[in-house]
N, C-alpha and C. Protein backbone atom coordinates (compact mmCIF):
# COMPACT_ATOMS: atom_id res chain seq x y z
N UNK A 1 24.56 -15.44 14.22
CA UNK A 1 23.37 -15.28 15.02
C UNK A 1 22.21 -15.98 14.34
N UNK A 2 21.47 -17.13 15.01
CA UNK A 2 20.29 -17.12 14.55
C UNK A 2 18.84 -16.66 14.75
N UNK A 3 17.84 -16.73 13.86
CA UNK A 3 17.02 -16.52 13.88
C UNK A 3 16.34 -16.22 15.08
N UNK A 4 15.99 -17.23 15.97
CA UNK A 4 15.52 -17.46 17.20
C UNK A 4 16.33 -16.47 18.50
N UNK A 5 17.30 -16.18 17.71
CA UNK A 5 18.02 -14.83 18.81
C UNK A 5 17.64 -13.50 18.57
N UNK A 6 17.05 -13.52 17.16
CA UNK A 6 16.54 -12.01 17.02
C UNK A 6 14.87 -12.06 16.99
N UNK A 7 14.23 -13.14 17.65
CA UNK A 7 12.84 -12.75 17.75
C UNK A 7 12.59 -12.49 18.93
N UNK A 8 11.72 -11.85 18.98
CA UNK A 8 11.07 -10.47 19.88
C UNK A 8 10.11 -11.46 21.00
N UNK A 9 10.31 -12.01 21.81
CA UNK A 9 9.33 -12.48 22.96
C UNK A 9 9.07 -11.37 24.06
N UNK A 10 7.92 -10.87 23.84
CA UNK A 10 7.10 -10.00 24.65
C UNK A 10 6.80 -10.57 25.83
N UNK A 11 6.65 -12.07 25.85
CA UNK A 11 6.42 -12.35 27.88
C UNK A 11 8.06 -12.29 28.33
N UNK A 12 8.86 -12.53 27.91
CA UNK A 12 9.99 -12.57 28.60
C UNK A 12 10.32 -11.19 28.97
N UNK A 13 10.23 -10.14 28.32
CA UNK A 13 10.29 -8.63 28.20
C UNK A 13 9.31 -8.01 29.69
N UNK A 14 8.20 -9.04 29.12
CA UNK A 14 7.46 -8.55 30.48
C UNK A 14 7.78 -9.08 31.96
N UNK A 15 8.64 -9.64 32.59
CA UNK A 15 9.26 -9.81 33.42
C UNK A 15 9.56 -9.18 33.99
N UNK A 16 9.93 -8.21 33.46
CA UNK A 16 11.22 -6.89 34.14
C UNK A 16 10.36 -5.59 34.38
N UNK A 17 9.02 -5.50 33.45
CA UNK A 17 8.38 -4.02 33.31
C UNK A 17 7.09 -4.39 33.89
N UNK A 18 6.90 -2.88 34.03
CA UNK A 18 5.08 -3.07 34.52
C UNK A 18 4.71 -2.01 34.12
N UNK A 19 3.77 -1.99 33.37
CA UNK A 19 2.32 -0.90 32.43
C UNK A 19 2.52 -0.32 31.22
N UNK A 20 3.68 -1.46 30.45
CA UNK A 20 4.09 -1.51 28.99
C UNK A 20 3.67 -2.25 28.55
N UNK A 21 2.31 -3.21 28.69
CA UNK A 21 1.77 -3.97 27.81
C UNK A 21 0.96 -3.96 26.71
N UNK A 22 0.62 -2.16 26.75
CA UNK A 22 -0.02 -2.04 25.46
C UNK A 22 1.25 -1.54 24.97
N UNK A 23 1.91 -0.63 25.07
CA UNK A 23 3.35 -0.52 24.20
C UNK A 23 3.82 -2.11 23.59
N UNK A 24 4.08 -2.90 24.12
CA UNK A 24 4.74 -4.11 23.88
C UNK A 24 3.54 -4.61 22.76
N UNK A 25 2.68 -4.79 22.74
CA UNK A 25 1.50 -5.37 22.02
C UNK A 25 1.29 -4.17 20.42
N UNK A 26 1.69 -3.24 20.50
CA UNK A 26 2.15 -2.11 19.57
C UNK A 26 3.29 -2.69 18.73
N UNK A 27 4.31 -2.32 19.34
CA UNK A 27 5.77 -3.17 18.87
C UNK A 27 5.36 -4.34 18.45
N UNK A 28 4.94 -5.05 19.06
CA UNK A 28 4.31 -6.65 18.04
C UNK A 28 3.72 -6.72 17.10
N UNK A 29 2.82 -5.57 16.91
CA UNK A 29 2.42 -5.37 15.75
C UNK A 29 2.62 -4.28 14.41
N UNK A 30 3.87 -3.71 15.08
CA UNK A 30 4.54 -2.96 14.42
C UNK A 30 5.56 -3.67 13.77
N UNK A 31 6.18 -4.61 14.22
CA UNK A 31 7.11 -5.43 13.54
C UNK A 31 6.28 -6.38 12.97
N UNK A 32 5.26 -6.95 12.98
CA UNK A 32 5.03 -7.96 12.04
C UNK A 32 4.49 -7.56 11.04
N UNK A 33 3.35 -6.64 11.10
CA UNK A 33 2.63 -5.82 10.20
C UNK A 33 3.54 -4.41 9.23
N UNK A 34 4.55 -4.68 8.59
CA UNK A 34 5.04 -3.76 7.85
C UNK A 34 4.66 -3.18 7.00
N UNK A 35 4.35 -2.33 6.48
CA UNK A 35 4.07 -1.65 5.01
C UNK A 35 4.99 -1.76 3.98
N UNK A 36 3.68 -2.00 2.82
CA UNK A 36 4.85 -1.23 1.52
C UNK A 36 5.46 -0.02 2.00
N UNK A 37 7.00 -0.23 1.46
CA UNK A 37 7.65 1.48 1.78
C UNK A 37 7.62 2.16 0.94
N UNK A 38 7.23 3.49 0.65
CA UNK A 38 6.67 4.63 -0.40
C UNK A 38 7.51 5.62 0.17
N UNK A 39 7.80 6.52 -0.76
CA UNK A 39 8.69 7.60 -0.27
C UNK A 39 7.53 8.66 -0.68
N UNK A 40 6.52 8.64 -1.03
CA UNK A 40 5.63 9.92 -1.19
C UNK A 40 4.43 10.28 -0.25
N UNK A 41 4.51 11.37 -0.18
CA UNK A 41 4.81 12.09 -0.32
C UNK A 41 6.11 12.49 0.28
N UNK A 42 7.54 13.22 -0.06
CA UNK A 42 8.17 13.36 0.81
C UNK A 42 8.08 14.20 2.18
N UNK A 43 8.44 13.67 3.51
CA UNK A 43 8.39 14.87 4.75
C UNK A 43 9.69 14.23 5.56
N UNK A 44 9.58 15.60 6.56
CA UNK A 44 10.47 15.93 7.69
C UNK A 44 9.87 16.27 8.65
N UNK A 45 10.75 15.47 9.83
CA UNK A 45 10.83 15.70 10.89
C UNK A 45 11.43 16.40 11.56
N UNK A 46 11.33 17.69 12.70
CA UNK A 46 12.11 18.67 12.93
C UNK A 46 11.88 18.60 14.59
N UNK A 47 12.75 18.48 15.33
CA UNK A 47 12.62 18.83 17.05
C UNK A 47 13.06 20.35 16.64
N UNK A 48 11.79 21.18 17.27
CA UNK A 48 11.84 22.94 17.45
C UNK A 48 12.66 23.45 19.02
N UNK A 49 12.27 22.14 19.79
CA UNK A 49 12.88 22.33 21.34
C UNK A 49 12.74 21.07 22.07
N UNK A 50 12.97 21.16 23.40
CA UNK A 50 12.53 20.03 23.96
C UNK A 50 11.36 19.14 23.88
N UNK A 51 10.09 20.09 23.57
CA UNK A 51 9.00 19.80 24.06
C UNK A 51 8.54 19.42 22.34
N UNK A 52 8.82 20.45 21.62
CA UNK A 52 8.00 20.38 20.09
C UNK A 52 8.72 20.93 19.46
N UNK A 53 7.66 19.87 18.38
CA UNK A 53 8.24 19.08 16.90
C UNK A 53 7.23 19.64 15.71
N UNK A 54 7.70 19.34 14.57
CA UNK A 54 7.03 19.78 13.41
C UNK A 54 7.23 18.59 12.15
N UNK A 55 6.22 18.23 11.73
CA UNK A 55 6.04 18.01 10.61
C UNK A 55 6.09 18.51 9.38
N UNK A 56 7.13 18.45 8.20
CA UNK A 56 6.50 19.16 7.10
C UNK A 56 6.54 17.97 6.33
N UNK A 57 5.71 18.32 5.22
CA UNK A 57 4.74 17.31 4.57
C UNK A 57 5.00 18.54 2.81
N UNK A 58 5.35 17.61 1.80
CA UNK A 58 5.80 18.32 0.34
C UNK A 58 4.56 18.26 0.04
N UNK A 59 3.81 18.46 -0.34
CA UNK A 59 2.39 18.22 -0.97
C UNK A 59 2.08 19.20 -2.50
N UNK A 60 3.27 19.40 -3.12
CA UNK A 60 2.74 19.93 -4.14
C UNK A 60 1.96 19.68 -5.06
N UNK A 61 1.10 20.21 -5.92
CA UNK A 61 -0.24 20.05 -6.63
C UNK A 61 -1.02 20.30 -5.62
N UNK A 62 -1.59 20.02 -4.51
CA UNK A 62 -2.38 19.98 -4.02
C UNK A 62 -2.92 21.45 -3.25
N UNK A 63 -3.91 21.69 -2.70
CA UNK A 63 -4.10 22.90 -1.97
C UNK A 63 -4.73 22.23 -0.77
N UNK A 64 -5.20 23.35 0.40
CA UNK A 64 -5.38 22.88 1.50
C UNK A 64 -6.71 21.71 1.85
N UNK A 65 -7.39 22.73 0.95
CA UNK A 65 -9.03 21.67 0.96
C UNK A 65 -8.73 20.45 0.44
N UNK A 66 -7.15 19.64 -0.05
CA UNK A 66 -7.31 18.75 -0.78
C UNK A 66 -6.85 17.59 0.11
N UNK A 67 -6.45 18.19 1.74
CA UNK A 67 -5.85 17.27 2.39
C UNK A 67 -6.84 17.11 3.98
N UNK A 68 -6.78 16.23 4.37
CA UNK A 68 -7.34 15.55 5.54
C UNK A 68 -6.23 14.77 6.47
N UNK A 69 -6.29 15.91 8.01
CA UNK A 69 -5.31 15.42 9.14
C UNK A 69 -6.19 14.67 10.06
N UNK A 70 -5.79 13.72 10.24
CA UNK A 70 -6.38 13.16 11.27
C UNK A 70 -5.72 12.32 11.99
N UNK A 71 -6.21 12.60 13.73
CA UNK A 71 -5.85 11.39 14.89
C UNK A 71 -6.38 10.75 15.45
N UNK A 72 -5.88 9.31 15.80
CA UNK A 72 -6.51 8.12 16.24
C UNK A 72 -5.59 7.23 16.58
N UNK A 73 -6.02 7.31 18.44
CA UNK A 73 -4.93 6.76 18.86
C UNK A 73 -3.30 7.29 19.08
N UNK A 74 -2.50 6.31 18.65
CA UNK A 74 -1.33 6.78 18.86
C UNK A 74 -0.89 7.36 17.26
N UNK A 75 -1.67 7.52 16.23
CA UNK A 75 -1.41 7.27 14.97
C UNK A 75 -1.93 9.27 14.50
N UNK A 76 -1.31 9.42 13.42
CA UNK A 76 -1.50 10.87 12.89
C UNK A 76 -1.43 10.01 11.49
N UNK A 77 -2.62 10.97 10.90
CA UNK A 77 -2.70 10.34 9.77
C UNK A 77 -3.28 11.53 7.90
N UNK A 78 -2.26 11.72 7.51
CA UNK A 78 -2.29 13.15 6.46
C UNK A 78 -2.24 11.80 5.14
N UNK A 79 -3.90 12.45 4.88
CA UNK A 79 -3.80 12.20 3.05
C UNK A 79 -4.65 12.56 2.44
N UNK A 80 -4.97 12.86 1.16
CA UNK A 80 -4.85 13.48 0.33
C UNK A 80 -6.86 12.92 -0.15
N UNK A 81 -7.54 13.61 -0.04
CA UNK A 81 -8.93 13.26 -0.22
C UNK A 81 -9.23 12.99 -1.75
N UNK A 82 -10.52 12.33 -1.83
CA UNK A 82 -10.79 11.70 -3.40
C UNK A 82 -10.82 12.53 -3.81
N UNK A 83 -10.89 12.26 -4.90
CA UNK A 83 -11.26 13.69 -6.17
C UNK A 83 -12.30 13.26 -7.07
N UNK A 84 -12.71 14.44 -7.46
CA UNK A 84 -14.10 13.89 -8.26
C UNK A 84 -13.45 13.25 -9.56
N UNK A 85 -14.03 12.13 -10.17
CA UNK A 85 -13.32 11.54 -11.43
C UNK A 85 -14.10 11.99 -12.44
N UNK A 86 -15.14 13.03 -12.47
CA UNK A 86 -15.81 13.01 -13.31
C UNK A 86 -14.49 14.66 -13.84
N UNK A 87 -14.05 15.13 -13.26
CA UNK A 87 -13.36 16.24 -12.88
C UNK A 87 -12.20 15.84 -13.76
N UNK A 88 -12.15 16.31 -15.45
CA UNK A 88 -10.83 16.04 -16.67
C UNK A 88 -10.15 17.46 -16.50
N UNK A 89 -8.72 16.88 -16.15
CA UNK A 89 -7.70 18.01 -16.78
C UNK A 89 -7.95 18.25 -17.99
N UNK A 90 -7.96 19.77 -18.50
CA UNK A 90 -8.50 20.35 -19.71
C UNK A 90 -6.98 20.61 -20.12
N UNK A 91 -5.65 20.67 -19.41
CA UNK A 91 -4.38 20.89 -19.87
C UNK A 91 -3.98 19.66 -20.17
N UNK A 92 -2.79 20.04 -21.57
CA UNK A 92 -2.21 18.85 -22.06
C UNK A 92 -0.73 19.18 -21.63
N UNK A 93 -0.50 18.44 -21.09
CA UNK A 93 0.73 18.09 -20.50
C UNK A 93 1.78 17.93 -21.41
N UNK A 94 2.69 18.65 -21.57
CA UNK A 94 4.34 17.84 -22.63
C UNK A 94 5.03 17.04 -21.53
N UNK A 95 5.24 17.13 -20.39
CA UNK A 95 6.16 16.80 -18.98
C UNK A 95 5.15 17.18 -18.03
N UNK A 96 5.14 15.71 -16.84
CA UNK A 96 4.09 16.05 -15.88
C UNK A 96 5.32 15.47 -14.58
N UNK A 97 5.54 16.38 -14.36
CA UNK A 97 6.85 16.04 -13.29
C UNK A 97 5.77 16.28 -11.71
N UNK A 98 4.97 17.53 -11.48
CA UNK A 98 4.46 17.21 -10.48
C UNK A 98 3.53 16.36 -9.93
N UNK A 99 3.35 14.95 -8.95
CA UNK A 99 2.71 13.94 -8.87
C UNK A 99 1.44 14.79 -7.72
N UNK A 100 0.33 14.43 -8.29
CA UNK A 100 -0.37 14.84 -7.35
C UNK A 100 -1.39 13.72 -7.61
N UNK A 101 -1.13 12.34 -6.75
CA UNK A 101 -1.65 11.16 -7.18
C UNK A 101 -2.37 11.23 -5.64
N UNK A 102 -3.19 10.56 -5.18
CA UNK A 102 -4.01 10.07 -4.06
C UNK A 102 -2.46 9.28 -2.90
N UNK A 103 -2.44 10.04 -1.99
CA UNK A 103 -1.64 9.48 -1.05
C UNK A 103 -2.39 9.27 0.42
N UNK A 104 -1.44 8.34 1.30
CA UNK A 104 -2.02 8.16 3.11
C UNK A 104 -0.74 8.42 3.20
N UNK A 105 -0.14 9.29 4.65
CA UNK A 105 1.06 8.82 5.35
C UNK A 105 0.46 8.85 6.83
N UNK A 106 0.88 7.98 7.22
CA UNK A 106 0.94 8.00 8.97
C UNK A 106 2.13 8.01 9.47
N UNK A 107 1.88 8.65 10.91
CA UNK A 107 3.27 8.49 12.03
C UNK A 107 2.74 8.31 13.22
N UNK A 108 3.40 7.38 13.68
CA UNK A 108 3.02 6.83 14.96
C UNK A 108 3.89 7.91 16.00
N UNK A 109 2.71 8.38 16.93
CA UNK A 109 3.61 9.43 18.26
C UNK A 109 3.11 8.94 19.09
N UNK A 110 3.74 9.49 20.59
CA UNK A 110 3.83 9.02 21.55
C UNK A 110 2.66 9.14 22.54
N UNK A 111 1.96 8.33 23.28
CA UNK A 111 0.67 9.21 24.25
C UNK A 111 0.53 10.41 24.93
N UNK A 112 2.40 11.02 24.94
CA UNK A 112 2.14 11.89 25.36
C UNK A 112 2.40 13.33 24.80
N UNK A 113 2.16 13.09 22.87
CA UNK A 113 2.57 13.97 22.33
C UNK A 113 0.89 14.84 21.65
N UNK A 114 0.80 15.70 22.12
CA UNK A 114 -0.41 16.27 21.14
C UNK A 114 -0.20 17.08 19.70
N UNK A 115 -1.11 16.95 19.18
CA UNK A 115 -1.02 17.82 17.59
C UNK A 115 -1.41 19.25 17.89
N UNK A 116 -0.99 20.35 17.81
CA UNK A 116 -0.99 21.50 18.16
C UNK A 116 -1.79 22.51 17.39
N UNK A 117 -1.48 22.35 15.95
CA UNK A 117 -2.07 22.51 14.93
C UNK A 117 -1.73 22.24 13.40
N UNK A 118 -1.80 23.05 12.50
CA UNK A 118 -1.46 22.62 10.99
C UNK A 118 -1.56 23.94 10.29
N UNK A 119 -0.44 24.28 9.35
CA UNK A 119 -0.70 25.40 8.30
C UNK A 119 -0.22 24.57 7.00
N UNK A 120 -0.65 25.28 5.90
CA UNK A 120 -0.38 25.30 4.38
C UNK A 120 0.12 26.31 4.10
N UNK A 121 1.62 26.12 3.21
CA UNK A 121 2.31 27.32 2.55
C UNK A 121 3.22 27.00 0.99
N UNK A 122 2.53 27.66 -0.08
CA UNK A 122 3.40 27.28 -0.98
C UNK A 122 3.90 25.77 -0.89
N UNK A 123 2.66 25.01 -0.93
CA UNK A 123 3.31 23.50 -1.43
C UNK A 123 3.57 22.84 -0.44
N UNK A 124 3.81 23.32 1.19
CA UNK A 124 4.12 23.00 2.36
C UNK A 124 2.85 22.60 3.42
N UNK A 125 3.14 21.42 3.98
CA UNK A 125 2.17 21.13 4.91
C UNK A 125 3.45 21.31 6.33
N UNK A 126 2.43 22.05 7.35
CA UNK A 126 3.65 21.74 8.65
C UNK A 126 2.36 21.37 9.76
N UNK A 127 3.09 20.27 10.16
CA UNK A 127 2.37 19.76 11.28
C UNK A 127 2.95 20.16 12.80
N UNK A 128 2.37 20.80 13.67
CA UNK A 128 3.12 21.39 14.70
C UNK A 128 2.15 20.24 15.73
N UNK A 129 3.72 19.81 16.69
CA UNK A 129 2.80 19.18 17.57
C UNK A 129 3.98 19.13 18.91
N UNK A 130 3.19 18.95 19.85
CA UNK A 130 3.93 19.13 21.62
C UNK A 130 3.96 18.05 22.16
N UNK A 131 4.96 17.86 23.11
CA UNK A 131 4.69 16.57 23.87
C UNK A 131 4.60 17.22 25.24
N UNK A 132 3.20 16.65 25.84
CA UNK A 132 2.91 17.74 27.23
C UNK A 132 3.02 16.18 28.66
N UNK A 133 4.01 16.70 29.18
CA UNK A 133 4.50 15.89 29.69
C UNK A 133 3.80 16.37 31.59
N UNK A 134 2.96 15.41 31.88
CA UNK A 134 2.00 15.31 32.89
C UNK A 134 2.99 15.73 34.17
N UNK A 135 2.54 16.23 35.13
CA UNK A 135 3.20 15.96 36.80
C UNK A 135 4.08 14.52 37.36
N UNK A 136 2.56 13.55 36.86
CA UNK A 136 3.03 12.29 37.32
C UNK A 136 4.40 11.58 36.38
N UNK A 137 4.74 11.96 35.67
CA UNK A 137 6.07 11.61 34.71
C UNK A 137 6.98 12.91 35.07
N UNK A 138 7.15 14.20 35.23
CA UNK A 138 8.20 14.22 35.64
C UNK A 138 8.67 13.79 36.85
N UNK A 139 10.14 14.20 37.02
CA UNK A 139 10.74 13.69 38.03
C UNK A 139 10.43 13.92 39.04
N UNK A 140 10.86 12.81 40.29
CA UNK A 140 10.56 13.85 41.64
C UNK A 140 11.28 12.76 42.66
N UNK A 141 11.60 13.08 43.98
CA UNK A 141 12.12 12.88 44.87
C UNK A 141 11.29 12.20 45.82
N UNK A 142 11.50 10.86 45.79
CA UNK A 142 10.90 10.22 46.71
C UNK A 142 11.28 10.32 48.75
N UNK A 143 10.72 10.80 49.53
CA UNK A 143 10.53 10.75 50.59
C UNK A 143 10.63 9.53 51.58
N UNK A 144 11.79 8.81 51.71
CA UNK A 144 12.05 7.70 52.48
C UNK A 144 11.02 7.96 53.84
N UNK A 145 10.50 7.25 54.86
CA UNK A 145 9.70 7.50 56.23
C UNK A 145 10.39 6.81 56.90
């Protein structure tokens, strides 16, 4: 296979669809624009039911005031606020196994998923969120005349 068979042409795509052009323009810039990949903080993703999902987010070291959720757009975005530098650990460390370094994670959801809310537990961030799925998207039975 070459190259030119696995690139992504968005007008040809658009041929077939209609009112996926900001999706498609997403995907374009989701594939070209990659990130460094970081595995930290570690989280999970959990479907609770059809409708909703949960985030958990490891955040140990940290406590609640130390994190900032935020949305924009299609984007959810959990990390970890500055810290004062004037602010010295007075403990001396022999082994510092827990990282509680300055992190961002984002996840891209869907337009039609909302964030529900957020708790902190023992080291745990859970992000609870729904996907509220409008009238005009479910199904329905069109009426021939």
């Amino acid at each position: 296979m070459t190259n030119t068979a696995l690139a992504l042409d968005p007008t040809r795509v658009r041929t077939f669809s209609v009112g996926f052009d900001r999706m498609f323009d997403r995907l374009v810039d989701e594939v070209t624009n990659v990130p460094t990949a970081t595995n930290y903080p570690p989280y999970n993703i959990i479907k609770t039911s059809d409708t909703d999902y949960a985030i958990q987010v490891a955040v140990a070291g940290f406590n609640k005031d130390d994190i900032e959720i935020e949305t924009k757009e299609n984007t959810l975005t959990v990390k970890s606020k500055e810290k004062d530098s004037e602010v010295v650990d007075e403990v001396e460390y022999l082994h510092k196994g827990i990282s509680n370094r300055a992190f961002t994670r984002a996840f891209t959801i869907a337009d039609d998923v909302e964030v529900k809310g957020a708790s902190y537990e023992n080291g745990l961030l859970v992000i609870t969120l729904e996907r509220i799925i409008p009238e005009t998207k479910k199904p329905r039975l069109i009426k021939i005349k």
